[in-house]
Protein backbone atom coordinates (compact mmCIF):
# COMPACT_ATOMS: atom_id res chain seq x y z
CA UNK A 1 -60.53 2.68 -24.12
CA UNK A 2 -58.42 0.91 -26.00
CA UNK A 3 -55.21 2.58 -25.54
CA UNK A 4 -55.96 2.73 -22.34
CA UNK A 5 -55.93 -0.97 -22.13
CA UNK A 6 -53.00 -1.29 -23.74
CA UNK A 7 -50.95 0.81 -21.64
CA UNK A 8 -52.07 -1.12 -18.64
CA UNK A 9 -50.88 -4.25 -20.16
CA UNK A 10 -47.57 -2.40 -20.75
CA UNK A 11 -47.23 -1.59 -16.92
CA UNK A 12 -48.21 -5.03 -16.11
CA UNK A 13 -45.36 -6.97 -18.29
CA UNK A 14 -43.34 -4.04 -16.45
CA UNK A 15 -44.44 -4.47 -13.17
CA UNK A 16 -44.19 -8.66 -13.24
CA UNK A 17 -40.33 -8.10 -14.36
CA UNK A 18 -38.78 -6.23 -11.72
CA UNK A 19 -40.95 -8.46 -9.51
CA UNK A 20 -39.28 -11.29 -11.10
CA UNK A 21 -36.35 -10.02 -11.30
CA UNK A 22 -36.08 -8.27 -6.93
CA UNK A 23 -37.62 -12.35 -5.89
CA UNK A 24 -34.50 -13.77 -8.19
CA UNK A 25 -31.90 -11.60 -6.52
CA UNK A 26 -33.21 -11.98 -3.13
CA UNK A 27 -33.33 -15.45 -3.76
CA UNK A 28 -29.35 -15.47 -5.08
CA UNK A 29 -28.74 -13.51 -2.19
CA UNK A 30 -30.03 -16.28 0.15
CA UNK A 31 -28.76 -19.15 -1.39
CA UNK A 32 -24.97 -17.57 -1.62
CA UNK A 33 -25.68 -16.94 2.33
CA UNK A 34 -26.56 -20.14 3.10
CA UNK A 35 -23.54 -21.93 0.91
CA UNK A 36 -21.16 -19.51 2.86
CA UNK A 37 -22.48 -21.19 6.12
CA UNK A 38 -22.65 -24.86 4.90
CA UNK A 39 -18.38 -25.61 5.22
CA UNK A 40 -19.39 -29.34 5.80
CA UNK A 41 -17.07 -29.86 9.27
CA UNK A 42 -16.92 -29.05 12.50
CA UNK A 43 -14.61 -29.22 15.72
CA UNK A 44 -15.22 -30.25 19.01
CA UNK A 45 -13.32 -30.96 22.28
CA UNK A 46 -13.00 -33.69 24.75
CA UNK A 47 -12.26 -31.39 27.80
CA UNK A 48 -10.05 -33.17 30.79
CA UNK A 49 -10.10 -33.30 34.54
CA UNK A 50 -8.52 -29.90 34.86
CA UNK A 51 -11.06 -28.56 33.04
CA UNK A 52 -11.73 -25.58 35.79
CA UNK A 53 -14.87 -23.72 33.99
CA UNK A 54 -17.70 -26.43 33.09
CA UNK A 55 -19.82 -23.89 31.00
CA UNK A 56 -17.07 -23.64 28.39
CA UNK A 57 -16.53 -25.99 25.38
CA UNK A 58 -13.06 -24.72 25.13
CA UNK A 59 -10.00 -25.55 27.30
CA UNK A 60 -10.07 -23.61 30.57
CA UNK A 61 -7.70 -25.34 32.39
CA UNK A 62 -5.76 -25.00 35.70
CA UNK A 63 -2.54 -26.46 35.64
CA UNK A 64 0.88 -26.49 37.71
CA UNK A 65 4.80 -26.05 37.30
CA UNK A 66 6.05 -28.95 35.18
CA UNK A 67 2.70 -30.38 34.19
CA UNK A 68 2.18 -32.59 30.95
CA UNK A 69 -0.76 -33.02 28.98
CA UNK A 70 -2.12 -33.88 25.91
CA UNK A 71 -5.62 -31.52 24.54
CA UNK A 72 -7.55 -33.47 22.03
CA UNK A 73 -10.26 -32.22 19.88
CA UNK A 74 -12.15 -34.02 17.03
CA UNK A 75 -12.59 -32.84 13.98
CA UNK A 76 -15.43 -33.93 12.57
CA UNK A 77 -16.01 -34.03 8.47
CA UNK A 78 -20.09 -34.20 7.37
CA UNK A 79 -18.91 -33.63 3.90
CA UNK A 80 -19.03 -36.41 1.08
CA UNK A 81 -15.47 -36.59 0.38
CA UNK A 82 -12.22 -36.68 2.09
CA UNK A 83 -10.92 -33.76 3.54
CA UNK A 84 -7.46 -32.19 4.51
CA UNK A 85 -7.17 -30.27 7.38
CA UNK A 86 -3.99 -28.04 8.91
CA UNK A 87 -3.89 -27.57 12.68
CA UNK A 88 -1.83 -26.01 15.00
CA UNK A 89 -1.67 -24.35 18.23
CA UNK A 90 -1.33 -19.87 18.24
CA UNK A 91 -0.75 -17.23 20.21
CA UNK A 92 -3.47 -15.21 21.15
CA UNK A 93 -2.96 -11.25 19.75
CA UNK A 94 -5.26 -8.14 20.04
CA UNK A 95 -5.80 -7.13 16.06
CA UNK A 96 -6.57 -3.31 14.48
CA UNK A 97 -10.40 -3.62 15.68
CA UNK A 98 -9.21 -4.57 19.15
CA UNK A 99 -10.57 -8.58 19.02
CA UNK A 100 -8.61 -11.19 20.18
CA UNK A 101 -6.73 -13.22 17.18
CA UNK A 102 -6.13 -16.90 17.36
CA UNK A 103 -5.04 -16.91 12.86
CA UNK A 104 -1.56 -16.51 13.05
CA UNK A 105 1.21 -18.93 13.12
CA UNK A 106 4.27 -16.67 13.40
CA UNK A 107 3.07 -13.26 14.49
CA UNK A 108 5.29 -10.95 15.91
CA UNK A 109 4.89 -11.06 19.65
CA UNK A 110 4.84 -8.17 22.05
CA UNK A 111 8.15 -7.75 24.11
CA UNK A 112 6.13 -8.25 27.62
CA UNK A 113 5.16 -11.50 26.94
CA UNK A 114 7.60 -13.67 28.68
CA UNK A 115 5.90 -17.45 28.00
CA UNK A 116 3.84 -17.93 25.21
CA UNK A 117 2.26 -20.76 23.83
CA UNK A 118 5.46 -21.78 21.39
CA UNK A 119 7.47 -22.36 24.31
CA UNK A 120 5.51 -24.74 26.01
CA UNK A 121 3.35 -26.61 22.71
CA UNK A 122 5.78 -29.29 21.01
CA UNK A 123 6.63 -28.80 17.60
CA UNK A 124 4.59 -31.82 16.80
CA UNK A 125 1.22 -29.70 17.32
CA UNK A 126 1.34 -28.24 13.97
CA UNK A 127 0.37 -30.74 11.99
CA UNK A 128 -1.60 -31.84 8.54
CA UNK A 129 -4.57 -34.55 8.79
CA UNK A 130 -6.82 -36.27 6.54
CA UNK A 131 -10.51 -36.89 7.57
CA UNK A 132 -12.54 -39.12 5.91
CA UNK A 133 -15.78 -38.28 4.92
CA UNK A 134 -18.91 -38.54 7.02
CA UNK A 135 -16.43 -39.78 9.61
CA UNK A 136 -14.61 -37.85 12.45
CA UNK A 137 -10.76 -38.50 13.65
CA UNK A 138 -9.18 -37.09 17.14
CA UNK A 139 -6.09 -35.09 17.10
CA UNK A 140 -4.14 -34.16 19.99
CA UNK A 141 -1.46 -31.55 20.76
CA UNK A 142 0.72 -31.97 23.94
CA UNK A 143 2.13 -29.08 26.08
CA UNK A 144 4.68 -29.01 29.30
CA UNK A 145 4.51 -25.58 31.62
CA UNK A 146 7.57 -23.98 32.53
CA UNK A 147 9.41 -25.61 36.02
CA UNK A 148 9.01 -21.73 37.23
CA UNK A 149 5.26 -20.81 38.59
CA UNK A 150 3.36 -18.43 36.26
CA UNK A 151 1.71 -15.33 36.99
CA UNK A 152 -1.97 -14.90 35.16
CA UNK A 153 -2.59 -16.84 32.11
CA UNK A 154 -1.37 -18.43 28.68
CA UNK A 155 -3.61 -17.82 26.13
CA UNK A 156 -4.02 -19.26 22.96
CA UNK A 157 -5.83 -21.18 20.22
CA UNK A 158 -5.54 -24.64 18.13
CA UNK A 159 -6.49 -23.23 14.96
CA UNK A 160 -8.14 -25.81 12.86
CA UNK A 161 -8.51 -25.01 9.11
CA UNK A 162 -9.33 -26.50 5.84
CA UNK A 163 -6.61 -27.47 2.96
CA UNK A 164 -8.55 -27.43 -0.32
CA UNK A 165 -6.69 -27.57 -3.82
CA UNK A 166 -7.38 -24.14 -6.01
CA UNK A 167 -6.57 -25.04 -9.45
CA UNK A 168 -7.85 -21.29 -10.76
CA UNK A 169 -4.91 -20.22 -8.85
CA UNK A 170 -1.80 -22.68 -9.47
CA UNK A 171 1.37 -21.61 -9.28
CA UNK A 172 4.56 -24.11 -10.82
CA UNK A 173 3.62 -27.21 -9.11
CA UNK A 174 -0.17 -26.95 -10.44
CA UNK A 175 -1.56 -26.40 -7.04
CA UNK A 176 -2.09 -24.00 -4.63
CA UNK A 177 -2.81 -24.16 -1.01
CA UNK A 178 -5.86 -22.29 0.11
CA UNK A 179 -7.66 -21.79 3.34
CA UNK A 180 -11.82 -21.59 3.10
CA UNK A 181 -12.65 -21.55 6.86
CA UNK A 182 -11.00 -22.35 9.98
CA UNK A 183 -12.34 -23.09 13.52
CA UNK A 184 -10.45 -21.87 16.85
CA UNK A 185 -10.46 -24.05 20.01
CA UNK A 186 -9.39 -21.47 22.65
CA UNK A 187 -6.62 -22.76 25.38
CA UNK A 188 -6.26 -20.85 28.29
CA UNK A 189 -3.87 -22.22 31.53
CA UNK A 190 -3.54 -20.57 34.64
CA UNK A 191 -1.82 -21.53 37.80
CA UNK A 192 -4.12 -19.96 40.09
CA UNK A 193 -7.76 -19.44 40.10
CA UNK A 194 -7.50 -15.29 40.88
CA UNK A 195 -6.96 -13.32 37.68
CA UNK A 196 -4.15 -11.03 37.68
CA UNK A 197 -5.54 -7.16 36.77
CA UNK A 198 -4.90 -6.28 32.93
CA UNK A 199 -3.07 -2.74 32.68
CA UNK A 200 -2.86 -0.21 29.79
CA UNK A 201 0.43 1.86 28.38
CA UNK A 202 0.10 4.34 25.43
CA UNK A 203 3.15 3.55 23.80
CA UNK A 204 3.69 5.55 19.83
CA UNK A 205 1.23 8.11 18.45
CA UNK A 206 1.28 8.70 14.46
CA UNK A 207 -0.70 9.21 11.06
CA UNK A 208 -0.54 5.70 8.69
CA UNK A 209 -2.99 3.82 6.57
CA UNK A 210 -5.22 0.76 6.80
CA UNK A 211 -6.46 -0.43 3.84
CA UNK A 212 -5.94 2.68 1.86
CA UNK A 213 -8.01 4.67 5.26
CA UNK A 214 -5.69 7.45 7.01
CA UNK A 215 -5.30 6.81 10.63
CA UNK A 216 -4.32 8.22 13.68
CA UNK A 217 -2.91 5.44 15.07
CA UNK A 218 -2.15 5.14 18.94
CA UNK A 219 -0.34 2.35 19.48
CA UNK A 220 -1.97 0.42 22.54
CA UNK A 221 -0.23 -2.00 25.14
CA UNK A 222 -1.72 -4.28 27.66
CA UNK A 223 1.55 -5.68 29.45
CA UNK A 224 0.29 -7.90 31.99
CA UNK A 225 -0.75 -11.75 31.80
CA UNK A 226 -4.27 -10.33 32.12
CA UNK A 227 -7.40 -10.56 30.15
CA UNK A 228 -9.25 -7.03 29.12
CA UNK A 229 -12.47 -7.61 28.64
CA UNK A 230 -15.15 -4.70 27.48
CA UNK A 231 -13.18 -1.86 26.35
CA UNK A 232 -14.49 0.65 25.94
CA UNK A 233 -11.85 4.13 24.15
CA UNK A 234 -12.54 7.27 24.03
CA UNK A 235 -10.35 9.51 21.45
CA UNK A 236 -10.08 12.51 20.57
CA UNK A 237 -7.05 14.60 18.63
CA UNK A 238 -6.55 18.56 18.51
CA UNK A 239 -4.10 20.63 17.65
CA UNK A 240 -1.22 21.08 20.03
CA UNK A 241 -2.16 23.88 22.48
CA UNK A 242 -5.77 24.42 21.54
CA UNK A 243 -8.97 22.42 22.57
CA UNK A 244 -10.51 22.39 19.05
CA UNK A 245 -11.10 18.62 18.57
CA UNK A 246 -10.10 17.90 14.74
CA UNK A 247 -10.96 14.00 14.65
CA UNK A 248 -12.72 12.28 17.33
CA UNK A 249 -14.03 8.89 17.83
CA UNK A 250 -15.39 6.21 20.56
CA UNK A 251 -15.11 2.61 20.16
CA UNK A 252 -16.75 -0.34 22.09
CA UNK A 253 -17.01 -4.19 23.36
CA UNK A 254 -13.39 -4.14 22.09
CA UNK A 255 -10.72 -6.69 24.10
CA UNK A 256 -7.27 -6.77 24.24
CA UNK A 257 -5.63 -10.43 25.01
CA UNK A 258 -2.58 -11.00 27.64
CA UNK A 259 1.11 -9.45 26.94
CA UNK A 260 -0.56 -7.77 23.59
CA UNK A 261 -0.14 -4.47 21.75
CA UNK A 262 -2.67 -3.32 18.75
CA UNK A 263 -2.77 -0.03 17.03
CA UNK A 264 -6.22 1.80 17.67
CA UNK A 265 -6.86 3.81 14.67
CA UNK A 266 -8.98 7.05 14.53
CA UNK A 267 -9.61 7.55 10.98
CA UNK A 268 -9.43 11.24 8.90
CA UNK A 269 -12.68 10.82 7.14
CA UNK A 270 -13.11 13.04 5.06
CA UNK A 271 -10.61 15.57 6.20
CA UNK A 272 -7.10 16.32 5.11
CA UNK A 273 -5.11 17.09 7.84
CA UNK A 274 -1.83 19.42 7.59
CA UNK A 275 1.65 18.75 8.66
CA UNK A 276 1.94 20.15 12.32
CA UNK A 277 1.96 19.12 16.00
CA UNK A 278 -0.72 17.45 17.40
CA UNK A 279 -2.34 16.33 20.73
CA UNK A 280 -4.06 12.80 21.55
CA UNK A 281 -6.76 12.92 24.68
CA UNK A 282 -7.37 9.31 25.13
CA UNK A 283 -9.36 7.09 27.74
CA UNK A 284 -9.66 3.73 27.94
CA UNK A 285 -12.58 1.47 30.54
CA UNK A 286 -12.21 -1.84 31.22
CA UNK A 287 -14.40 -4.66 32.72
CA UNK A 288 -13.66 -4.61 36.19
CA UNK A 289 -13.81 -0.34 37.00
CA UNK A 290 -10.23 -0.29 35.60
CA UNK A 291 -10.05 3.42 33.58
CA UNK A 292 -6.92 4.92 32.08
CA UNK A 293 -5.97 8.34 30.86
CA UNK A 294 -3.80 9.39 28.36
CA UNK A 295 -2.49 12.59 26.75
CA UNK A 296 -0.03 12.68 24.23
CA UNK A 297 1.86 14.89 22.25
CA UNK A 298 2.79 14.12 18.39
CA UNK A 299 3.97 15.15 14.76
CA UNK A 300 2.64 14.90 11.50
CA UNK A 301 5.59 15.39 9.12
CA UNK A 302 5.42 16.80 5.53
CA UNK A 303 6.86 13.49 4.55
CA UNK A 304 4.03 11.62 5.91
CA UNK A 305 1.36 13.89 4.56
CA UNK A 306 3.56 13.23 1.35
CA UNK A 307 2.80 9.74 1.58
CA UNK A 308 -0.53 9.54 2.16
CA UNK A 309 -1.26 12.08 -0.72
CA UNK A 310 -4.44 11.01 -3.13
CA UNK A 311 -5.10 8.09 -1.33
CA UNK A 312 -8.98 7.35 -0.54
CA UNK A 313 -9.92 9.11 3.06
CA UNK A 314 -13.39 7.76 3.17
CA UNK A 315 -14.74 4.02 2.69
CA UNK A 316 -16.38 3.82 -0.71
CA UNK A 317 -20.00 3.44 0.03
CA UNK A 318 -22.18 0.23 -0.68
CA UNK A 319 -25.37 1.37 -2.71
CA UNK A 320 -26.68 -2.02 -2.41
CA UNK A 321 -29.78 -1.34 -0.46
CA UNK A 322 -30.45 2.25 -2.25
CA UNK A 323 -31.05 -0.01 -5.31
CA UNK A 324 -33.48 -2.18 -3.08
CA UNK A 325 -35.15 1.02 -2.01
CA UNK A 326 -35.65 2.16 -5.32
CA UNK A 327 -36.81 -0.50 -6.63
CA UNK A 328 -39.82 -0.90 -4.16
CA UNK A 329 -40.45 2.46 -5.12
CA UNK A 330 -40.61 1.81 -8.93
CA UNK A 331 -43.14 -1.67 -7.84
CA UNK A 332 -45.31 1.44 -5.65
CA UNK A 333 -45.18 3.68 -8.08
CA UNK A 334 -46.58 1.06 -10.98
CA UNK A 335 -48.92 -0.22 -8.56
CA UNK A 336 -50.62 3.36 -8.07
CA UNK A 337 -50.87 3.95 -11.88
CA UNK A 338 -51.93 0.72 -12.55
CA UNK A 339 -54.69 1.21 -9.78
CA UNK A 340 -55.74 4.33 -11.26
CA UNK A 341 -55.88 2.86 -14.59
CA UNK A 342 -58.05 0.20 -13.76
CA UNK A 343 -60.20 2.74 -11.89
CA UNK A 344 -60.60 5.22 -14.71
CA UNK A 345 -61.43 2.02 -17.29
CA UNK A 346 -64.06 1.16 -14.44
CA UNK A 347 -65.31 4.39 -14.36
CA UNK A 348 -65.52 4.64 -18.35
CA UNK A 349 -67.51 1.52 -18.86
CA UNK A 350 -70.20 2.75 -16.05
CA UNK A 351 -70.51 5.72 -18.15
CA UNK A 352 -70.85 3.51 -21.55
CA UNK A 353 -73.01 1.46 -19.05
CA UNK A 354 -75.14 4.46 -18.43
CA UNK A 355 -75.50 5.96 -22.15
């Protein structure tokens, strides 16, 4: 009876650890969540006349040959201290998971694109300003359209982000320059209200990286001042002259912005693919019944096999909640002996009960 007892008391201590121990982490978990979303600013717009979609917050505006005009937003800071903000105006590009990208300054444009938002946003719009805390400040960025009429849209982004000082990571002048979390205000001018029809080119087809990953990557254009909204690709890659798929994929709710190109990857997985020629089936849909086809021919090279040699095929995988699951089996598990325990102690003392 005794040892009995003692054994429970073992599982107990046991079992009111890990308990201790899953609420903790879950609780860590939580709080390191909730820090992430707590950046302490925010950015809003003051939206003019021209504004030609109410529903929006960001600037949807229809504008003509010539026209000048200055956007303000307001950035405002619910922080306790003073903070230092960069902001400037960007091109909008189509990045590797086909989203639209507003984060780069000086990307390297696609050779369709014949205005962009650089040649019509002042130099002034990038800019550096200082917010004071629990207080907001406007900031405005001026633009002047082209004396030639457009076709479709310009599409960009004032890109507002944060300037804090990282002294874990200075450099010679004791400080570094860091970004913790930017805001996008989107800017799209148009001419006309009708929308001019995205298209879809399949330009190069080859085998590269991303992020250590090998890829297939098929090298996707959308040449026209045209929004593609919904895409939707369908991939798959055999060996030249026979219809044995070797890598397949489909990928969804992707978009590609005006004048843009990405590179839509089809990653190996686990397979090792051989130097040899090679055949991409591709389709593309589009918001709007637009549908594309595409087959292409292509080479893998020794030399490119070469260089992607003993580098990682597959993600490494996260074992975070496998560690969750078992350790609501270990709290089941203790719970059952400890019920049975307490049952067979029960069960003892009716029988000492009895004699």
């Amino acid at each position: 009876m005794m040892e009995a007892g003692l054994i429970m008391k073992r599982w107990l201590k046991v079992l009111v650890t890990l308990g201790t121990l899953l609420v903790a982490f879950g609780w860590m978990q939580q709080t390191k969540t909730a820090k992430a979303e707590s950046v302490g600013y925010s950015v809003s717009t003051i939206t003019p006349k021209n504004q030609d979609d109410k529903q929006v917050t960001y600037f949807a505006l229809r504008v003509k040959p010539n026209q000048q005009q200055k956007l303000t937003i307001v950035i405002h800071n619910s922080s306790k201290s003073d903070k230092q903000f960069q902001v400037g105006v960007n091109q909008a590009l189509t990045n590797t998971n086909g989203v639209i990208d507003y984060s780069q300054a000086n990307p390297k444009l696609d050779s369709s694109l014949k205005v962009g938002i650089k040649d019509i946003f002042s130099k002034d719009s990038t800019q550096k300003v200082t917010v004071k805390a629990r207080s907001g400040k406007k900031v405005s960025v001026e633009y002047k359209m082209p004396a030639k009429k457009i076709d479709g849209m310009i599409l960009g982004g004032i890109y507002v982000k944060e300037l804090k000082n990282d002294q874990a990571n200075s450099k010679k002048n004791g400080v570094t320059i860091s970004n913790a979390f930017a805001y996008v205000v989107g800017v799209r001018l148009r001419e006309s209200g009708i929308d001019v029809a995205p298209d879809m080119r399949l330009n190069t087809v080859k085998a590269g990286q991303i992020s250590g990953l090998n890829q297939i990557q098929a090298n996707l254009q959308n040449p026209r001042p045209g929004l593609m909204k919904a895409l939707k690709v369908v991939s798959k890659v055999t060996k030249q002259g026979s219809s044995k798929t070797v890598l397949s994929q489909t990928k969804e709710n992707m978009a590609m912005a005006p004048n843009t190109n990405f590179n839509y990857s089809i990653p190996w997985g686990d397979k090792q693919l051989s130097a040899g020629d090679y055949t991409l089936k591709l389709d593309a849909y589009a918001k709007g019944g637009y549908h594309w086809q595409f087959t292409k021919n292509f080479t893998i090279s020794q030399k490119d096999i070469n260089s992607l040699k003993n580098r990682i095929n597959t993600p490494q995988k996260n074992y975070f909640w496998w560690f969750v699951a078992g350790g609501i089996i270990i709290v089941l598990l203790l719970a059952i002996i400890i019920y049975l325990l307490m049952k067979n102690r029960k069960k003892n003392d009716d029988e000492d009960q009895a004699e």
